[in-house]
PDB file of N, CA and C in Angstrom:
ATOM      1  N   UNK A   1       0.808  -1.203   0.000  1.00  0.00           N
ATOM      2  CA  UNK A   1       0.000   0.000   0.000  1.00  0.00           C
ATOM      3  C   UNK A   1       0.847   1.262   0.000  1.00  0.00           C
ATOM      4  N   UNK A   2       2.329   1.335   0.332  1.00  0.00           N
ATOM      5  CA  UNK A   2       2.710   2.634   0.972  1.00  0.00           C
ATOM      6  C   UNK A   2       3.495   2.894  -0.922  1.00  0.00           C
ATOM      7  N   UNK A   3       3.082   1.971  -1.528  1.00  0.00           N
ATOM      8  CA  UNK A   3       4.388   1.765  -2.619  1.00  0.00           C
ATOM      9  C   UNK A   3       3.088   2.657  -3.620  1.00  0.00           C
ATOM     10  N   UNK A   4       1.812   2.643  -3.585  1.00  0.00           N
ATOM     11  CA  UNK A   4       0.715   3.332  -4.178  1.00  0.00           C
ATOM     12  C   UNK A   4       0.707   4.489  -3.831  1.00  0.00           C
ATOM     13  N   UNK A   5       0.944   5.057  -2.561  1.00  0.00           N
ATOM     14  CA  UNK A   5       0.994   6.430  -2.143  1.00  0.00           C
ATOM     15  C   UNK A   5       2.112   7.127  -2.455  1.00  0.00           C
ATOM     16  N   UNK A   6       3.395   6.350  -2.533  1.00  0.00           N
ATOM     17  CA  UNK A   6       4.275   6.971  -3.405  1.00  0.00           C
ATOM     18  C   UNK A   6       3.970   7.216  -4.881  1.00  0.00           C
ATOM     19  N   UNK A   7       3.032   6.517  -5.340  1.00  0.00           N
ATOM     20  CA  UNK A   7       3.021   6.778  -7.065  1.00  0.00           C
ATOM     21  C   UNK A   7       2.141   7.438  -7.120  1.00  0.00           C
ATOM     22  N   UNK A   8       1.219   7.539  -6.043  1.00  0.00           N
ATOM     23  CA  UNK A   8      -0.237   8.886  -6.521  1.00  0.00           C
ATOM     24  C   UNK A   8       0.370  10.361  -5.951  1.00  0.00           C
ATOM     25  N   UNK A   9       1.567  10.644  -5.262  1.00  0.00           N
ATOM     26  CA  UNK A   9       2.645  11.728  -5.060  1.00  0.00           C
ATOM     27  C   UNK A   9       2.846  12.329  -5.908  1.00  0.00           C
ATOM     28  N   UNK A  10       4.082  11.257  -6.417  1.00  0.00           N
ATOM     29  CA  UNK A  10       4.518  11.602  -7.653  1.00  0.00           C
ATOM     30  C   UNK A  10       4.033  11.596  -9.261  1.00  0.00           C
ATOM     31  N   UNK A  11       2.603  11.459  -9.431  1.00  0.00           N
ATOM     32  CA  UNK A  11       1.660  11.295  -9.995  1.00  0.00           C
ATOM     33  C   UNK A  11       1.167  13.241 -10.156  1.00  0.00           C
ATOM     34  N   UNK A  12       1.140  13.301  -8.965  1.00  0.00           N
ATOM     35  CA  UNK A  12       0.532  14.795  -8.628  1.00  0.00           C
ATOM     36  C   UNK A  12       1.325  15.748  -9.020  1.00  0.00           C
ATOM     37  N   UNK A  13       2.627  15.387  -9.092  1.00  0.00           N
ATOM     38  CA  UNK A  13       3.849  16.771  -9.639  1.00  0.00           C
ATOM     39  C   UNK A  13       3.930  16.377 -11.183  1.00  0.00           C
ATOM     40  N   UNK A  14       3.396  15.611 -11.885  1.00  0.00           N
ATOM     41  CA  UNK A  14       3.317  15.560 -13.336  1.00  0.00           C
ATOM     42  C   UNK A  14       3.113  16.112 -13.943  1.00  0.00           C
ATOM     43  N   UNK A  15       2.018  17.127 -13.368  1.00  0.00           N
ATOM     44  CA  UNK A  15       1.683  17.785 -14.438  1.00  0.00           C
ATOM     45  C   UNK A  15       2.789  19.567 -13.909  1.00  0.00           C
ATOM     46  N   UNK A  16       2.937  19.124 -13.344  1.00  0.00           N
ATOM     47  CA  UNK A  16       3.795  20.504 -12.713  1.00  0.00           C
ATOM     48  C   UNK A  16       5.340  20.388 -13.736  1.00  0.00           C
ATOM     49  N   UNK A  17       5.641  19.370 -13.491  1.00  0.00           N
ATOM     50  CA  UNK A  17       6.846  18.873 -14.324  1.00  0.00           C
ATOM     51  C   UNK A  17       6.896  19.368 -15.616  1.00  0.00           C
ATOM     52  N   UNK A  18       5.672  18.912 -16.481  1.00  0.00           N
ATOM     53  CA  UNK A  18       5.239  19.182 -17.643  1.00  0.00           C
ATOM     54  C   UNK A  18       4.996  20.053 -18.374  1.00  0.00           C
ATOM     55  N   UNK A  19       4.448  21.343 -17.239  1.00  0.00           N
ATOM     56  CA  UNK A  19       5.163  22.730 -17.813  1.00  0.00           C
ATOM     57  C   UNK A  19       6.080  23.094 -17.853  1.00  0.00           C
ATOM     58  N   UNK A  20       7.530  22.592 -16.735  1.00  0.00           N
ATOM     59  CA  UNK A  20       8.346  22.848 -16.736  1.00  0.00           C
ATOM     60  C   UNK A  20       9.298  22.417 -17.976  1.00  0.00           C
ATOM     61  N   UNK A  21       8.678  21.535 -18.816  1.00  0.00           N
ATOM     62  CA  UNK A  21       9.600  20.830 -19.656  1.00  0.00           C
ATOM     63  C   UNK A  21       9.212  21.826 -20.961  1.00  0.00           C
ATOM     64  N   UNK A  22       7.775  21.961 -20.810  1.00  0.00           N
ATOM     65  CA  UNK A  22       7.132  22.987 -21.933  1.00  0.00           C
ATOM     66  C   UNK A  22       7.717  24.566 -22.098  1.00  0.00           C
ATOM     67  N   UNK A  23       8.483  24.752 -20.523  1.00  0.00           N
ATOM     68  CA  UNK A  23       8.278  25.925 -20.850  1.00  0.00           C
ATOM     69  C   UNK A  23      10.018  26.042 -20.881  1.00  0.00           C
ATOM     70  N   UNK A  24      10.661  25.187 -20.730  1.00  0.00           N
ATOM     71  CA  UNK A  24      12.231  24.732 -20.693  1.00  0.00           C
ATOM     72  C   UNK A  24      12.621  24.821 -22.389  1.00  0.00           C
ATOM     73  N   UNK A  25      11.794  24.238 -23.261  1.00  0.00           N
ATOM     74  CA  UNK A  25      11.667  23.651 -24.504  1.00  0.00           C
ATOM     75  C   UNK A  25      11.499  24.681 -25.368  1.00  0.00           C
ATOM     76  N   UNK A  26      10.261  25.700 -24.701  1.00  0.00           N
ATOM     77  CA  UNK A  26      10.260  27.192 -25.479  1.00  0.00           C
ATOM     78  C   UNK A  26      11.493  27.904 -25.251  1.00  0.00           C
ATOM     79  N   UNK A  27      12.004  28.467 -24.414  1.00  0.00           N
ATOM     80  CA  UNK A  27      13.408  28.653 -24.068  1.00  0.00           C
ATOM     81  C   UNK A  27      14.154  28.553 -25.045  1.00  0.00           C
ATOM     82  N   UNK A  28      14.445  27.036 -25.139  1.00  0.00           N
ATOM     83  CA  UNK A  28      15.669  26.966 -26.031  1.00  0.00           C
ATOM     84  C   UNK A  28      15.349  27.144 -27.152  1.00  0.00           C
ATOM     85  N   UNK A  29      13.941  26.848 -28.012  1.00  0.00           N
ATOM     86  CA  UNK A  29      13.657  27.155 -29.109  1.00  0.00           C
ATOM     87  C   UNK A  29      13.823  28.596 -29.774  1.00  0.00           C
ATOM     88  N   UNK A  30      13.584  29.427 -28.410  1.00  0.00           N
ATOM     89  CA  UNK A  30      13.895  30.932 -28.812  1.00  0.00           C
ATOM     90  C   UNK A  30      15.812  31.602 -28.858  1.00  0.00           C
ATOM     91  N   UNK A  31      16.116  30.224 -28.109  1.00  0.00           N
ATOM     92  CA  UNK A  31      17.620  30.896 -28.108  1.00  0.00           C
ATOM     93  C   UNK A  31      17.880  30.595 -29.269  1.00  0.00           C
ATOM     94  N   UNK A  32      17.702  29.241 -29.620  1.00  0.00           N
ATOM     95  CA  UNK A  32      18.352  28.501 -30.747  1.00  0.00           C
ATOM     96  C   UNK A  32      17.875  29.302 -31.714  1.00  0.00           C
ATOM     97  N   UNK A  33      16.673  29.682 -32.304  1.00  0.00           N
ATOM     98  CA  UNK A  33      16.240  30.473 -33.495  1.00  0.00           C
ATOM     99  C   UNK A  33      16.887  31.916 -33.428  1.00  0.00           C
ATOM    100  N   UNK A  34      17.278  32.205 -32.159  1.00  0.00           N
ATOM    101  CA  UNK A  34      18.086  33.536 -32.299  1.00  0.00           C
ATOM    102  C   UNK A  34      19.678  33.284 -33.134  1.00  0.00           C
ATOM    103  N   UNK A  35      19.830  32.546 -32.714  1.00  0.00           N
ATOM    104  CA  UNK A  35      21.450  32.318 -32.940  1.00  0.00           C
ATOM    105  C   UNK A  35      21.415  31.850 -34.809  1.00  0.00           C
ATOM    106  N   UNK A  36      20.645  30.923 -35.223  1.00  0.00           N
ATOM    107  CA  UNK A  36      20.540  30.693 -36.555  1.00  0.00           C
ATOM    108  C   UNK A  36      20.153  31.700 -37.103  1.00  0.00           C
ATOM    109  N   UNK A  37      19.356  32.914 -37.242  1.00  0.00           N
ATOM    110  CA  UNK A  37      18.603  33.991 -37.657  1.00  0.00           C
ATOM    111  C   UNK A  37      20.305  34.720 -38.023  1.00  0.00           C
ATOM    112  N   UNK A  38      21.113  34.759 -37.436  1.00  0.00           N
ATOM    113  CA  UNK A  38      21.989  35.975 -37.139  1.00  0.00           C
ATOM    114  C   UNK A  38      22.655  35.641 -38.705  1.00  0.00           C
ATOM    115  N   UNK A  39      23.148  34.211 -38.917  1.00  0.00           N
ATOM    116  CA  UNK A  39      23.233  33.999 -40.514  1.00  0.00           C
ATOM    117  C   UNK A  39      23.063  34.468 -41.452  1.00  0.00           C
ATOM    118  N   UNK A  40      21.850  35.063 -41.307  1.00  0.00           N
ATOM    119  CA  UNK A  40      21.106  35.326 -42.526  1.00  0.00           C
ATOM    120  C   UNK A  40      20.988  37.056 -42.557  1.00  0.00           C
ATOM    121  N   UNK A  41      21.172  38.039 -43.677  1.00  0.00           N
ATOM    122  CA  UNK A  41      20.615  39.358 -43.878  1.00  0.00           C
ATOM    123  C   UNK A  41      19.766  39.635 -44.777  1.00  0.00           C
ATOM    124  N   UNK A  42      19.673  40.738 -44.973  1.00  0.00           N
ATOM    125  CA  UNK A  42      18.638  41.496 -45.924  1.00  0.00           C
ATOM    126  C   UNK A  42      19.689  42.161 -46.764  1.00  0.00           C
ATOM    127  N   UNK A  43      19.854  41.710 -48.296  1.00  0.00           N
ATOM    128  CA  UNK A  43      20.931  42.736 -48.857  1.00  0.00           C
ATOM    129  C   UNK A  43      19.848  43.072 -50.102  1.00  0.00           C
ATOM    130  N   UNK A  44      20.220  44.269 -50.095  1.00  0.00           N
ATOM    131  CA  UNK A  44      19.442  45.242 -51.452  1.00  0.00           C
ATOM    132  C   UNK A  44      20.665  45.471 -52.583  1.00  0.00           C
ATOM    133  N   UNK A  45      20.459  44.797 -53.940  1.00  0.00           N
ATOM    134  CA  UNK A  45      21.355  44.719 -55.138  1.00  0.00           C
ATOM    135  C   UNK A  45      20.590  45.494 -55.841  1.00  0.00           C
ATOM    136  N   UNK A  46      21.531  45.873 -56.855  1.00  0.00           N
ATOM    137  CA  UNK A  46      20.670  46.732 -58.033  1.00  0.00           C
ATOM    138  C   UNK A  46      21.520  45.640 -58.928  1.00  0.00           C
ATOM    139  N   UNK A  47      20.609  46.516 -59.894  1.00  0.00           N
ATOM    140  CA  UNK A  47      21.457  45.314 -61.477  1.00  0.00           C
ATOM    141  C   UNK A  47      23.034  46.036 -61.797  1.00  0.00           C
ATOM    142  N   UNK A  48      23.606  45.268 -62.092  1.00  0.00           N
ATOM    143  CA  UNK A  48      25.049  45.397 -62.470  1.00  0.00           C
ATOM    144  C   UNK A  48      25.694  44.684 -61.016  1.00  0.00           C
ATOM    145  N   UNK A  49      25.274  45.063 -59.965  1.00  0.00           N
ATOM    146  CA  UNK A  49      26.269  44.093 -58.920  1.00  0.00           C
ATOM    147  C   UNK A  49      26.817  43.506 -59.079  1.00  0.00           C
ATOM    148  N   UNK A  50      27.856  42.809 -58.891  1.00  0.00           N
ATOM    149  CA  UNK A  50      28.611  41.315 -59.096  1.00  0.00           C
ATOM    150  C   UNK A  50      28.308  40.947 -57.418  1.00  0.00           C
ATOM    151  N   UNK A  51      28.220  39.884 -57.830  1.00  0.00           N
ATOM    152  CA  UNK A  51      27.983  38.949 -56.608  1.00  0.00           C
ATOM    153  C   UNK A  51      28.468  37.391 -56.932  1.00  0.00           C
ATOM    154  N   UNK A  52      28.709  37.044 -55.950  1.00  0.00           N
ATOM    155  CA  UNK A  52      29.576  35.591 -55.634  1.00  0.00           C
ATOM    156  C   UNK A  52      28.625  34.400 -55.866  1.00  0.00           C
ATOM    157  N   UNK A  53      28.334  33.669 -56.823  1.00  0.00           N
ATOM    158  CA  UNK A  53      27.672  32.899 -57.315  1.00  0.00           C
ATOM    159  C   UNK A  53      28.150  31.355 -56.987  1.00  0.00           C
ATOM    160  N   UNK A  54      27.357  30.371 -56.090  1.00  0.00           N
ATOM    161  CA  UNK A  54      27.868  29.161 -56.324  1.00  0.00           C
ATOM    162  C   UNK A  54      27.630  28.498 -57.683  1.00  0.00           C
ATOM    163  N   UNK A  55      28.857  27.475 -57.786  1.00  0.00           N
ATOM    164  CA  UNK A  55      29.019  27.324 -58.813  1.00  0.00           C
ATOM    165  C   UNK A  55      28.466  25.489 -58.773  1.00  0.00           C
ATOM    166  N   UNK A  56      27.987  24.881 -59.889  1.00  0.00           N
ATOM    167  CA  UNK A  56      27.643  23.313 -59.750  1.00  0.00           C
ATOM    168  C   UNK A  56      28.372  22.706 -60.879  1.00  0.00           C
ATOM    169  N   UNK A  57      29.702  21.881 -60.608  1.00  0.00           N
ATOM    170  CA  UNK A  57      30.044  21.210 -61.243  1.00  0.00           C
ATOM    171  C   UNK A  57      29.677  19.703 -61.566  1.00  0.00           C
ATOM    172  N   UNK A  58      29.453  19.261 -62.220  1.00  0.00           N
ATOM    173  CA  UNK A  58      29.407  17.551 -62.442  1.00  0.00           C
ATOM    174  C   UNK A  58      30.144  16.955 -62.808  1.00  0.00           C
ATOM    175  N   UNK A  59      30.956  15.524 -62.466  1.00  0.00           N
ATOM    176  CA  UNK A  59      32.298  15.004 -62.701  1.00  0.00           C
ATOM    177  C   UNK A  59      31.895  14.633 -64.284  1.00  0.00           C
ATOM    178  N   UNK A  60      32.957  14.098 -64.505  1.00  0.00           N
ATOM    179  CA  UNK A  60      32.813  14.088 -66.381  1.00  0.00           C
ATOM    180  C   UNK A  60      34.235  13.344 -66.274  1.00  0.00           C
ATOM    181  N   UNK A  61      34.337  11.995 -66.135  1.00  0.00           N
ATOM    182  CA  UNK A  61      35.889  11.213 -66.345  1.00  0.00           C
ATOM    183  C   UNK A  61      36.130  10.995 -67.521  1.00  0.00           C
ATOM    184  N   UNK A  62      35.505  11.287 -68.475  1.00  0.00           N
ATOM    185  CA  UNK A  62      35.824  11.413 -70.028  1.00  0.00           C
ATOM    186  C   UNK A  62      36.082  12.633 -70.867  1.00  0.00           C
ATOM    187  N   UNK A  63      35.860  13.851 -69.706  1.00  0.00           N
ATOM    188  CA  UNK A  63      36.461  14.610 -69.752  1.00  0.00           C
ATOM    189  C   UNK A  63      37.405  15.485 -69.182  1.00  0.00           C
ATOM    190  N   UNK A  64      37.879  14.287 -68.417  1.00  0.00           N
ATOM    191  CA  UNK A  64      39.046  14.936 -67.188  1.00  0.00           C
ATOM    192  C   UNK A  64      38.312  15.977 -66.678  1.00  0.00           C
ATOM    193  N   UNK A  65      37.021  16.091 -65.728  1.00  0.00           N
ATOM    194  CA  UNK A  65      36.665  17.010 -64.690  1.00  0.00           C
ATOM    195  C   UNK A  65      36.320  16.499 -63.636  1.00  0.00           C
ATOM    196  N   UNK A  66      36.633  17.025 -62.919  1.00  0.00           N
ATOM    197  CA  UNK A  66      36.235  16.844 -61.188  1.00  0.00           C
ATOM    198  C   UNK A  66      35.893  17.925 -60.366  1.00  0.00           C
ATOM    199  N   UNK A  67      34.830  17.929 -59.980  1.00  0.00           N
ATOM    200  CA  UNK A  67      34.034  18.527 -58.987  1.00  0.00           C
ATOM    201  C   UNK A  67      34.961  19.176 -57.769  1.00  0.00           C
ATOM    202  N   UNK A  68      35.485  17.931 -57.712  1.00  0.00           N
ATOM    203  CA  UNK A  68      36.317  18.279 -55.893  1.00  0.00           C
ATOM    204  C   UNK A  68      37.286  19.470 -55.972  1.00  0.00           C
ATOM    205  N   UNK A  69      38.203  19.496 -57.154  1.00  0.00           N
ATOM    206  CA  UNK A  69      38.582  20.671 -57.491  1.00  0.00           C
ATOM    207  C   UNK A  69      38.006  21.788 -58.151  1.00  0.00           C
ATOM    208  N   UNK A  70      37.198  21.905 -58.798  1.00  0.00           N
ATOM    209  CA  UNK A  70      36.709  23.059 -59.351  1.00  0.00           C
ATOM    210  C   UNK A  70      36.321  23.966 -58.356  1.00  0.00           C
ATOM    211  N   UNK A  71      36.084  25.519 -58.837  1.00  0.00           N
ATOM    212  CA  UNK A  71      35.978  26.593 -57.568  1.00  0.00           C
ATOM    213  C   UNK A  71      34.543  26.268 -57.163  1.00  0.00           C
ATOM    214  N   UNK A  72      34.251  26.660 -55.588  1.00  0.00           N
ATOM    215  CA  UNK A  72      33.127  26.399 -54.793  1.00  0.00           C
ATOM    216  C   UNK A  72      31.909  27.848 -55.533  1.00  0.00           C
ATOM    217  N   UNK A  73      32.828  29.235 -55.695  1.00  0.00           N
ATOM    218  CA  UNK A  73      32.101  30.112 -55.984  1.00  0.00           C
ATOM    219  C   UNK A  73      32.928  30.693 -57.653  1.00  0.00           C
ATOM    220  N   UNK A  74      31.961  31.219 -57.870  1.00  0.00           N
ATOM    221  CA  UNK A  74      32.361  32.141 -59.560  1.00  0.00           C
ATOM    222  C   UNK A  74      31.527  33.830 -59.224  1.00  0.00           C
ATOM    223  N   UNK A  75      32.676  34.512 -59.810  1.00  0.00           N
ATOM    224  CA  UNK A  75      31.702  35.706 -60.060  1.00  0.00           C
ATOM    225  C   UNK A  75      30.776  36.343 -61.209  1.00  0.00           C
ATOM    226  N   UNK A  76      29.371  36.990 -60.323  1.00  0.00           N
ATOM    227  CA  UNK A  76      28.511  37.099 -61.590  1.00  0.00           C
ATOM    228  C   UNK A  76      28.109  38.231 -61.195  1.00  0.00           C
ATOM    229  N   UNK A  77      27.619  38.749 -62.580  1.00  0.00           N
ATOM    230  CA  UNK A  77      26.528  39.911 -62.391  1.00  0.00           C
ATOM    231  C   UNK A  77      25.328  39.823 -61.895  1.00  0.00           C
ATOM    232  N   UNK A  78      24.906  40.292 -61.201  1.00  0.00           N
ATOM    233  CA  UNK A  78      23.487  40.798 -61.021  1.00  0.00           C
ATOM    234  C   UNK A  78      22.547  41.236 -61.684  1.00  0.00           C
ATOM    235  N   UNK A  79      21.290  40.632 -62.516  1.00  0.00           N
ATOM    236  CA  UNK A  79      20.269  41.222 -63.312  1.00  0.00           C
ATOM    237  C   UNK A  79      18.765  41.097 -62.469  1.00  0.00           C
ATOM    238  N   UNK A  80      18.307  42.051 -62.934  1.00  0.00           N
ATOM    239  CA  UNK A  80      17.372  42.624 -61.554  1.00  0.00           C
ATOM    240  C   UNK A  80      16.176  41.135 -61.941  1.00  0.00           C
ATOM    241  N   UNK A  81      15.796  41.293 -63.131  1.00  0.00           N
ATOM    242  CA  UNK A  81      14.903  40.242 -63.153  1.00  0.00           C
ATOM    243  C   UNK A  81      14.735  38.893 -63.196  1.00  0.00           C
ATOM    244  N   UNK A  82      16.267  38.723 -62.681  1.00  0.00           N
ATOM    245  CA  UNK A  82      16.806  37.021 -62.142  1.00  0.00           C
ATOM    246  C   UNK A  82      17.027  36.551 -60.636  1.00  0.00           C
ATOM    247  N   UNK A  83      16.490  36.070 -60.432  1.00  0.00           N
ATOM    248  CA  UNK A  83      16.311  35.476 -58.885  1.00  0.00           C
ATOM    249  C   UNK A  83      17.800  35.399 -58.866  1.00  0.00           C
ATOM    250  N   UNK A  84      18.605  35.280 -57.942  1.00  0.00           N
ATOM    251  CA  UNK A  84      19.238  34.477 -57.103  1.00  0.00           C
ATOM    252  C   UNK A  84      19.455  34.170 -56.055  1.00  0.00           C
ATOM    253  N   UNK A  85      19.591  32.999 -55.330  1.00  0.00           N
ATOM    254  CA  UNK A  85      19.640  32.168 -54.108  1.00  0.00           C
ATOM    255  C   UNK A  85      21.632  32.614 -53.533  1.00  0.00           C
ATOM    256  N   UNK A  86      21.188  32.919 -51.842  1.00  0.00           N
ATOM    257  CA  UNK A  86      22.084  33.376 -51.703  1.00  0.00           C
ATOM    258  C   UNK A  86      23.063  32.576 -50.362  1.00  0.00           C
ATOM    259  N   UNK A  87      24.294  32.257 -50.225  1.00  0.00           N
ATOM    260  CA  UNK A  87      24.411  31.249 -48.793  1.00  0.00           C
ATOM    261  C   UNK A  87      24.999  32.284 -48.186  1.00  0.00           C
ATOM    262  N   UNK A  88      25.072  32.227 -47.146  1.00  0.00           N
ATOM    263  CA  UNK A  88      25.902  32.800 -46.158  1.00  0.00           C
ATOM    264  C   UNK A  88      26.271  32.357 -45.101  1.00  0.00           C
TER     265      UNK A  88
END
């Protein structure tokens, strides 16, 4: 019997716990989204910019190319009515 009164105890702080985990969980969600956010800006280009363009190579062993060496970035112009995707 005394082994039931221990579990209807600790039964009773469950739900107390449970905000604590909820509200532990928001916490870090807000730190963590702070810290990834900082990555990222707002940049305003006009056309003509050059900007640092990744570049996508594909190996080609029949044509002596390899990816692993080729450059990660190339430079390009900026044209206003072309998207580009940007890393930082």
């Amino acid at each position: 019997m005394g082994d039931r009164k221990v579990y209807a105890q600790k039964f009773d702080r469950m739900s107390a716990l449970y905000e604590e985990v909820v509200e532990r969980l928001r916490k870090a969600y807000e730190k963590s989204s702070q810290n990834y956010n900082l990555r990222g800006r707002n940049v305003d280009l006009n056309a003509g910019d050059f900007v640092w363009k990744r570049t996508q190579v594909l190996c080609d062993a029949s044509k002596n190319v390899s990816n692993k060496f080729a450059p990660l970035y190339e430079n390009a112009r900026y044209e206003a009515n072309k998207a580009i995707y940007f890393t930082f």
